[in-house]
C-alpha atoms as a PDB file:
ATOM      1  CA  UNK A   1      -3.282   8.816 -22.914  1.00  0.00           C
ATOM      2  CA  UNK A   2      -5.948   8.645 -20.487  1.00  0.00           C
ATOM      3  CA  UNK A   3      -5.811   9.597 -16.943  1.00  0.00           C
ATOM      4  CA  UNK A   4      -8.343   8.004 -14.278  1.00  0.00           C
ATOM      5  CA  UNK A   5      -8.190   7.991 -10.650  1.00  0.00           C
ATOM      6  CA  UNK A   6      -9.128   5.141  -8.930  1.00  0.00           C
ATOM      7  CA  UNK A   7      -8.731   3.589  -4.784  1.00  0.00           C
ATOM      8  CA  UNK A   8      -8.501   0.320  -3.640  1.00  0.00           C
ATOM      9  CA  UNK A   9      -9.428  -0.973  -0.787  1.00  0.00           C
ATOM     10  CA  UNK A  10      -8.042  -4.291   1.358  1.00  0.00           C
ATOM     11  CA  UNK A  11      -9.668  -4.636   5.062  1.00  0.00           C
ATOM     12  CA  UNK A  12      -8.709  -6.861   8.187  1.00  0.00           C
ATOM     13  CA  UNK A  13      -5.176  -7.181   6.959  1.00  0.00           C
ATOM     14  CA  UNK A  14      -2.823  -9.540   9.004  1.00  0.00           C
ATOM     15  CA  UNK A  15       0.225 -11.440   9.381  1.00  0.00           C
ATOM     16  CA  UNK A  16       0.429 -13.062   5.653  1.00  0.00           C
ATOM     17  CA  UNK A  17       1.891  -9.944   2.516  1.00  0.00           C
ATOM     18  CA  UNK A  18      -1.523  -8.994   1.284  1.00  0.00           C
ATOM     19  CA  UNK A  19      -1.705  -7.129  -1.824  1.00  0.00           C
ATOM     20  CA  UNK A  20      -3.462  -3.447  -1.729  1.00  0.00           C
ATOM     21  CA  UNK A  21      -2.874  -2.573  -5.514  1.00  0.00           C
ATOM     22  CA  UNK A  22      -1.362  -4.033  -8.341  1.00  0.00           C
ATOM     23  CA  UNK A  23      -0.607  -1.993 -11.058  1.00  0.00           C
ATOM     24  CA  UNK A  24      -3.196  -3.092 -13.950  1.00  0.00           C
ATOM     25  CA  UNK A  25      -1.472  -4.173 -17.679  1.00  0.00           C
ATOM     26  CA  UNK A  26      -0.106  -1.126 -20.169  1.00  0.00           C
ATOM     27  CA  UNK A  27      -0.697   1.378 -17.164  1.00  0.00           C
ATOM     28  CA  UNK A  28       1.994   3.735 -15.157  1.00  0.00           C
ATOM     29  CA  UNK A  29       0.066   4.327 -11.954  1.00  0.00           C
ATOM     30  CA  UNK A  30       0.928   7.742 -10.210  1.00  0.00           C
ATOM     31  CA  UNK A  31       0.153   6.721  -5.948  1.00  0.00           C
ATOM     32  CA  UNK A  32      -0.809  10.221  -4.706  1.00  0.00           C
ATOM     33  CA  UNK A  33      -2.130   8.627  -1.076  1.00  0.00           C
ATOM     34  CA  UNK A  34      -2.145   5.769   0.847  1.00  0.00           C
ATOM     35  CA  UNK A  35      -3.545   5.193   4.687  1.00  0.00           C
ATOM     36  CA  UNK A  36      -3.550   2.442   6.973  1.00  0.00           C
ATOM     37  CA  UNK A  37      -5.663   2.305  10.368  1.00  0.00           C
ATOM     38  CA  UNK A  38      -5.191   0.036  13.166  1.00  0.00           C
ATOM     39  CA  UNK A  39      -8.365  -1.541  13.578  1.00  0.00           C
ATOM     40  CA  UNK A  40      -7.713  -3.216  16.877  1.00  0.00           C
ATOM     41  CA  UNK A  41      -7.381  -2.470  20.705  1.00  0.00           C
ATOM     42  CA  UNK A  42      -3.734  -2.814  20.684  1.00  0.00           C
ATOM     43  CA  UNK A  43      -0.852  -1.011  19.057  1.00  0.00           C
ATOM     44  CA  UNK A  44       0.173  -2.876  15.743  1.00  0.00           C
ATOM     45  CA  UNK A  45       3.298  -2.837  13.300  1.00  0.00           C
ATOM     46  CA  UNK A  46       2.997  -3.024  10.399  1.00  0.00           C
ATOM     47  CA  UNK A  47       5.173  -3.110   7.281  1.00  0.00           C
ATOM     48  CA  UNK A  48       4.651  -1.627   3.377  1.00  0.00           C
ATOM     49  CA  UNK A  49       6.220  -3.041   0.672  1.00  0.00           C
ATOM     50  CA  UNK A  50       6.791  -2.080  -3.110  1.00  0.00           C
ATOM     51  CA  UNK A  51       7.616  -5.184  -5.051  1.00  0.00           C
ATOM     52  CA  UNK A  52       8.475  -4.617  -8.557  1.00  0.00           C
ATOM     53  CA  UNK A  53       7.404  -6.540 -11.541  1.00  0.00           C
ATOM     54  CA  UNK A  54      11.269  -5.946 -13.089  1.00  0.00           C
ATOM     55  CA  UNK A  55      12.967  -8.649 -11.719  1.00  0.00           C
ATOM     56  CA  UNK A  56      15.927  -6.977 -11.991  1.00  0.00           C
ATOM     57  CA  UNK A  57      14.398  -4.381  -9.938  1.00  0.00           C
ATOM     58  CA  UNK A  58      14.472  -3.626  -6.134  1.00  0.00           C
ATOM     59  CA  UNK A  59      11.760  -4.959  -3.917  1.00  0.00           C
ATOM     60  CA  UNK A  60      12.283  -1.627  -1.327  1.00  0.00           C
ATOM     61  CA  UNK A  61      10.087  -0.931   1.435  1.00  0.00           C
ATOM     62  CA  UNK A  62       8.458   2.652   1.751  1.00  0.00           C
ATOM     63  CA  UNK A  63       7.436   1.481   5.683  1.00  0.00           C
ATOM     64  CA  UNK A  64       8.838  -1.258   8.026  1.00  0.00           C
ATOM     65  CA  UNK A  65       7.965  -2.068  11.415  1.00  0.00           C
ATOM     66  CA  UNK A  66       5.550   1.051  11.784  1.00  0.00           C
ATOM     67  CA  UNK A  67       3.921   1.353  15.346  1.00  0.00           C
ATOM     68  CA  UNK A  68       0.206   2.162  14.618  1.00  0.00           C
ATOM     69  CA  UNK A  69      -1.617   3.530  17.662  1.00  0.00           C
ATOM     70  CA  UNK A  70      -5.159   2.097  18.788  1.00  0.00           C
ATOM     71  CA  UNK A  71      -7.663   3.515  16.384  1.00  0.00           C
ATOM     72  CA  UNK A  72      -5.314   5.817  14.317  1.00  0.00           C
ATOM     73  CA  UNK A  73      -4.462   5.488  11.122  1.00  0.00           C
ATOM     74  CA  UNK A  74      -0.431   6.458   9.318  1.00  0.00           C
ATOM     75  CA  UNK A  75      -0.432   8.111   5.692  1.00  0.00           C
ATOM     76  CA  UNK A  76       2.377   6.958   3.887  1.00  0.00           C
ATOM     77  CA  UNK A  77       2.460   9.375   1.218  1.00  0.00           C
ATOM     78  CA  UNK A  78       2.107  12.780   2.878  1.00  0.00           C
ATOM     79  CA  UNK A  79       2.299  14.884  -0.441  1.00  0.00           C
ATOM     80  CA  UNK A  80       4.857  12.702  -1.841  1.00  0.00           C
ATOM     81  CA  UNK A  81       4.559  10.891  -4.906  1.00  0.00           C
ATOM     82  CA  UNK A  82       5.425   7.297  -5.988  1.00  0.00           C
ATOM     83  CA  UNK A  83       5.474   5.986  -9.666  1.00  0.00           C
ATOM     84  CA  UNK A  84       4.699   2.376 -10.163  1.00  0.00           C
ATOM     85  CA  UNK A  85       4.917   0.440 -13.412  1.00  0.00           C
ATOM     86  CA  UNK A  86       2.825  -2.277 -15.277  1.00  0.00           C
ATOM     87  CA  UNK A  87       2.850  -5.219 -12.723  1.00  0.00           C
ATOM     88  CA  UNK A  88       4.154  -3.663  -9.139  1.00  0.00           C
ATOM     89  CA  UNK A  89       2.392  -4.275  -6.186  1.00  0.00           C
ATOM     90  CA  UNK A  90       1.963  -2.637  -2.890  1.00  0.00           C
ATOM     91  CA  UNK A  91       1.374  -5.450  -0.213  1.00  0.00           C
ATOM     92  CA  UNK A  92       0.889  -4.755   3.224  1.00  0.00           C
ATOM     93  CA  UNK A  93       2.006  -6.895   6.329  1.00  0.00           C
ATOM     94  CA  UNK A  94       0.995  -6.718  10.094  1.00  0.00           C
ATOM     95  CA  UNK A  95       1.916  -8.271  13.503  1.00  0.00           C
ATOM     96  CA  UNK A  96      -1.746  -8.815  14.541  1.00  0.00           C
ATOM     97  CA  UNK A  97      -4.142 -10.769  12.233  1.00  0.00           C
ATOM     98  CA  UNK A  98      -6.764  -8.968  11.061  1.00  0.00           C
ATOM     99  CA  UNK A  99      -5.693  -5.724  12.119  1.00  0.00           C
ATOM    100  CA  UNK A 100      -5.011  -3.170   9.500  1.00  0.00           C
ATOM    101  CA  UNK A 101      -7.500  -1.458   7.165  1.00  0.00           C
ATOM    102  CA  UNK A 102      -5.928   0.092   4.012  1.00  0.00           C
ATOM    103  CA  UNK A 103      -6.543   2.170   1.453  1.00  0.00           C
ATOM    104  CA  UNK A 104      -4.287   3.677  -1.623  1.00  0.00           C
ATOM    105  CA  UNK A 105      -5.131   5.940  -4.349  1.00  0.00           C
ATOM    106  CA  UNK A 106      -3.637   6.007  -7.604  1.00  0.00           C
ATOM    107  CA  UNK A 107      -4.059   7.678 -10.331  1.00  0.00           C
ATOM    108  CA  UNK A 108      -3.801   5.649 -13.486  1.00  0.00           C
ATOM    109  CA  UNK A 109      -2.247   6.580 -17.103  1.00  0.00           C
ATOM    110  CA  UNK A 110      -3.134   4.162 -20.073  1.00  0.00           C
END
C-alpha cells in the first residue's frame, strides 16, 4: 500500500458547491488539514460539506454558516482527522462570490 501526500487547491470560491477534493479511484484518503481564507473586504459565511460516494451514506457537514473575518482564514481540521473513501468529495460554499480561497491536504493510501 502506498502512502502519498498530496494538497489541492480551489481559489475565488462563491455562492455555487465547488468541489476542493475528490477522493481519486481505489484510494482511502486520510484529510490531516484543511483552511479557508476570506479573500474579500467583508466578513463571509461559508459552509463545508462531506458528500459521500455511498449513497446510502450521510451527506454531513463538518462546517455550516461559518463567519470568516476580513483577511483571516478558519482551519477546519485542527489536529483532527477525517477518513474519506473512493469517490467523497469535500465542496465548499460561500455567501459572497468569489470570496473564499481553500486549501485541504490529504494524505492518500492506494
Amino acid at each position: 500500500m502506498a502512502n502519498t501526500f498530496k494538497s489541492y487547491t480551489k481559489s475565488s470560491v462563491g455562492t455555487s458547491p465547488t468541489t476542493v477534493y475528490t477522493v481519486p479511484g481505489s484510494t482511502t484518503s486520510v484529510v490531516i488539514g484543511f483552511n479557508i481564507a476570506n479573500i474579500t473586504t467583508s466578513i463571509v459565511t461559508a459552509d463545508v460539506q462531506i458528500v459521500k460516494a455511498d449513497v446510502s451514506a450521510d451527506n454531513v457537514y463538518i462546517v455550516k454558516k461559518i463567519e470568516i473575518p476580513t483577511g483571516t482564514l478558519y482551519d477546519f481540521n485542527a489536529g483532527n482527522k477525517i477518513i474519506l473513501q473512493t469517490g467523497d468529495e469535500i465542496r465548499v460554499t460561500s455567501d459572497t462570490s468569489s470570496s473564499v480561497d481553500a486549501i485541504v491536504s490529504v494524505l492518500e493510501q492506494t
